[in-house]
Protein backbone atom coordinates (compact mmCIF):
# COMPACT_ATOMS: atom_id res chain seq x y z
CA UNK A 1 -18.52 10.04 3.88
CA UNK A 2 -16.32 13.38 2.42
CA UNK A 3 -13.29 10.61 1.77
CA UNK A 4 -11.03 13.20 0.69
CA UNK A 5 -11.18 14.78 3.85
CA UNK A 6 -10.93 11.21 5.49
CA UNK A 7 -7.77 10.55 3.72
CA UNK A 8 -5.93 13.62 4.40
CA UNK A 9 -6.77 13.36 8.16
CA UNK A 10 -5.05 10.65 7.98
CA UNK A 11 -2.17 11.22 6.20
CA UNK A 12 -1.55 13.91 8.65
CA UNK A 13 -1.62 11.41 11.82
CA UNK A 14 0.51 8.88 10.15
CA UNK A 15 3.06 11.89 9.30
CA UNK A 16 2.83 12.81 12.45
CA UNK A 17 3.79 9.38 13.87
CA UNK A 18 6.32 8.58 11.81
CA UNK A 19 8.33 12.12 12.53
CA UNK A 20 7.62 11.32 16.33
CA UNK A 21 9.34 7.82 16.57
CA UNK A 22 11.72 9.13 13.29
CA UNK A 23 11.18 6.32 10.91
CA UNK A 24 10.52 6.27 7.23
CA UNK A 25 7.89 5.29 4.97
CA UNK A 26 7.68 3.70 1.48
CA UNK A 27 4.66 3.09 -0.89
CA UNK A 28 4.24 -0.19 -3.15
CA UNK A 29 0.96 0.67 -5.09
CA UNK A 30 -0.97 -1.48 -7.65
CA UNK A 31 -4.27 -0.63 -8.45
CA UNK A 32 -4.33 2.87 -6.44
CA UNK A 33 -1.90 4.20 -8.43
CA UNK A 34 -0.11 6.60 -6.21
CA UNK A 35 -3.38 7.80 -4.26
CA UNK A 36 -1.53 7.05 -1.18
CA UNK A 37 1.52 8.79 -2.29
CA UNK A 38 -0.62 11.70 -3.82
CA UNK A 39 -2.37 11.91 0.23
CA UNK A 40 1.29 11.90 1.77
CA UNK A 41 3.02 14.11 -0.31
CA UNK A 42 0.19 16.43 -0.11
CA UNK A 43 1.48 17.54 2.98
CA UNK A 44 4.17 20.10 3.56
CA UNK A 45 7.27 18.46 5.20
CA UNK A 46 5.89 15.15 4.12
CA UNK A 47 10.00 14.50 2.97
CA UNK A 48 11.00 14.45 7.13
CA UNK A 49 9.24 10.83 6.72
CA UNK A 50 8.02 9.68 3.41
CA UNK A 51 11.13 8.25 1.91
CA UNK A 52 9.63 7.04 -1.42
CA UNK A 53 6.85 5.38 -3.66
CA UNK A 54 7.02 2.71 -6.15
CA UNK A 55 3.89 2.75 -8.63
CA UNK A 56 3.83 -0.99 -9.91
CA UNK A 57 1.27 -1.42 -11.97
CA UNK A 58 2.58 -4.24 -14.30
CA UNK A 59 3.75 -7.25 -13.40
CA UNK A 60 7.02 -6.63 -14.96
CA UNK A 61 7.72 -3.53 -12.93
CA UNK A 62 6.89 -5.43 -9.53
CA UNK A 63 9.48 -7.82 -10.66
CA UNK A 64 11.92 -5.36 -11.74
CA UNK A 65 11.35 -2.21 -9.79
CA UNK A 66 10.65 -4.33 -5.54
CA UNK A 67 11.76 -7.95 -6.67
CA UNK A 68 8.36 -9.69 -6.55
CA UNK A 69 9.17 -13.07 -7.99
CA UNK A 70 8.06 -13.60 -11.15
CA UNK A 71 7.08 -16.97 -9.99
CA UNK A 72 4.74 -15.76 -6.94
CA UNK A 73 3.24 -13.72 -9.26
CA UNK A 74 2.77 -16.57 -12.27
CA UNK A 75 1.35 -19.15 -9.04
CA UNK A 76 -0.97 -16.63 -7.00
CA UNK A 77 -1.74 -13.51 -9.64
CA UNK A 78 -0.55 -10.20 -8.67
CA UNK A 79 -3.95 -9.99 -6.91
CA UNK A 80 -3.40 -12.29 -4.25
CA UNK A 81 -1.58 -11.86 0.14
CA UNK A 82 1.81 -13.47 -1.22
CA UNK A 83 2.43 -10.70 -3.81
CA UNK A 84 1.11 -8.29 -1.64
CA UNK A 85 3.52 -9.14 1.42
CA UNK A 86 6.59 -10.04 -1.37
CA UNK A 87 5.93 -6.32 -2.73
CA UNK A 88 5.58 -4.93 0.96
CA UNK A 89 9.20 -6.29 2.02
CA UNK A 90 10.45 -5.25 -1.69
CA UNK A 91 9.69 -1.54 -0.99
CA UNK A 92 11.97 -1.58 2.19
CA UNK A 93 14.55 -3.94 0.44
CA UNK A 94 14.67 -0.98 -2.06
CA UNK A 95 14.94 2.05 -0.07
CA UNK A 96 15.79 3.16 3.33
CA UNK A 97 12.46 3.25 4.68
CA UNK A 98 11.72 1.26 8.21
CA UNK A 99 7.97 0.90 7.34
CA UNK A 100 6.05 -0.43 4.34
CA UNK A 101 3.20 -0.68 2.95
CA UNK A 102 1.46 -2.48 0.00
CA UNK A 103 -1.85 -2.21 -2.20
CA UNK A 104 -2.80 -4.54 -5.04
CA UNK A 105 -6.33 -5.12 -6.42
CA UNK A 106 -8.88 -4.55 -8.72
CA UNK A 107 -10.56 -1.68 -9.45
CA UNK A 108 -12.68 -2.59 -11.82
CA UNK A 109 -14.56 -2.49 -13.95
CA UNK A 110 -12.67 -4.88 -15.99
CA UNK A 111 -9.61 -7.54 -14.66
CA UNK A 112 -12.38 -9.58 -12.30
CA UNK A 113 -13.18 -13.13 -12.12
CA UNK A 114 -15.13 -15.61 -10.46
CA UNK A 115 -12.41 -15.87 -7.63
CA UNK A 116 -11.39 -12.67 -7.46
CA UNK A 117 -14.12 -10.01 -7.95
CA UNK A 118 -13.86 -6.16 -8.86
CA UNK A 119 -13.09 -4.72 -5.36
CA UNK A 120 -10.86 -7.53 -4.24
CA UNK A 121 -7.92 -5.87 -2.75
CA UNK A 122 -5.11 -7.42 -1.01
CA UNK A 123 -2.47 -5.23 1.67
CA UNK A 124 0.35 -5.96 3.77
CA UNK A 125 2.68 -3.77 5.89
CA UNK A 126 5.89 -4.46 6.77
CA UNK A 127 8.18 -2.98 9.30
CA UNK A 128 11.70 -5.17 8.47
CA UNK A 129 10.72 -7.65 11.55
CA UNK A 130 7.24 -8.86 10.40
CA UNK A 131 4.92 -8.36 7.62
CA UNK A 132 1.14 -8.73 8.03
CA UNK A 133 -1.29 -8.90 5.53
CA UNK A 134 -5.07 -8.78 4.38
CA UNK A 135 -7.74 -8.69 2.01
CA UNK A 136 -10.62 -6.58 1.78
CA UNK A 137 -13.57 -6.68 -0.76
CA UNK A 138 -14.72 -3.10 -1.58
CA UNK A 139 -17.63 -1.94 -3.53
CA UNK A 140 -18.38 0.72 -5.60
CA UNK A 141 -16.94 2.12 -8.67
CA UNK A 142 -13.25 2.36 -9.98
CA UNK A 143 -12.31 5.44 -8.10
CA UNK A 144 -14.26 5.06 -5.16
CA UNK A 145 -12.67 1.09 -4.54
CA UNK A 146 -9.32 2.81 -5.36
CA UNK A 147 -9.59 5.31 -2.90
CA UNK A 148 -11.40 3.25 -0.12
CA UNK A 149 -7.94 1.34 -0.85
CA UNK A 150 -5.74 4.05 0.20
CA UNK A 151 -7.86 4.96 2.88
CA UNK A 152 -7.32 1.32 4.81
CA UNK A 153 -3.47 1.50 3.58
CA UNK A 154 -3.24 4.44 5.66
CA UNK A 155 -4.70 3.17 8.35
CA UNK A 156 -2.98 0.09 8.51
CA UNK A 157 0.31 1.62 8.60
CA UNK A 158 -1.43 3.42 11.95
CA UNK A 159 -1.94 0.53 13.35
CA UNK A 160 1.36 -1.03 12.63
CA UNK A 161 3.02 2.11 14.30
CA UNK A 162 0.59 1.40 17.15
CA UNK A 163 2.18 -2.26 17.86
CA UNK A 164 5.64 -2.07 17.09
CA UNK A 165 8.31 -1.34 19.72
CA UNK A 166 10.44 1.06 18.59
């Protein structure tokens, strides 16, 4: 699988859908780091619909840069669905973006345990009216899970586009 390719293909549809129906996008990354980011902005006229990305990494900047409680965070882990929706509906709280989306996981090879594995990764995408949500396990090494990562994000906010009504 040339994933590279895979993820710029796709960049390139969801940029394409998002210009159609005019709406905005915004990033809330964990453990890809940006990667999704990097695959948007990789395209030329990517500002016409990519409105911006935050990079949380810590727990304190999901607090202070989206408003993830700190609470959610202290009860589930920042690995876990309600962090991953709270930083989902944070990115469109704090921008002007229509559509979200959200990555947080682990990569590996350290952070695991018994519960939650290396490749554990949880998304949501929000669009202001709902927020879903998932978790995949991914295997593989660091950048490979990372990028597999950004590779579903991407497609989930195709298939988000797909069901809304705009």
């Amino acid at each position: 699988m040339e994933t590279d390719s895979v993820i710029h293909q796709l960049a390139i549809r969801v940029g394409n859908q998002l210009r159609a129906e005019r709406l905005l996008l915004a990033t809330a990354e964990s453990c890809t780091g940006g990667l999704v980011a990097t695959a948007i902005t990789e395209i030329s006229g990517s500002s016409q619909w990519f409105e911006r990305g935050f990079i949380t990494y810590s727990n304190q900047s999901k607090a202070e840069m989206i408003g993830v409680p700190t609470e959610l965070i202290e009860r589930h882990g920042a690995v876990s669905e309600p962090v991953a929706r709270a930083m989902a509906e944070g990115a469109l709280r704090n921008s002007r973006a229509q559509i979200a989306v959200a990555v947080t996981g682990i990569a590996g090879p350290g952070g695991a345990t018994e519960r939650k594995p290396v490749g554990t990764v949880h998304f949501a995408w929000s669009n202001r009216l709902h927020t879903t949500s998932e978790m995949l396990l991914f295997k593989g090494e660091r950048q490979q899970i990372r990028l597999l990562a950004a590779i579903h994000a991407l497609r989930g906010v195709l298939k988000l586009l797909d069901e809304q009504e705009v």
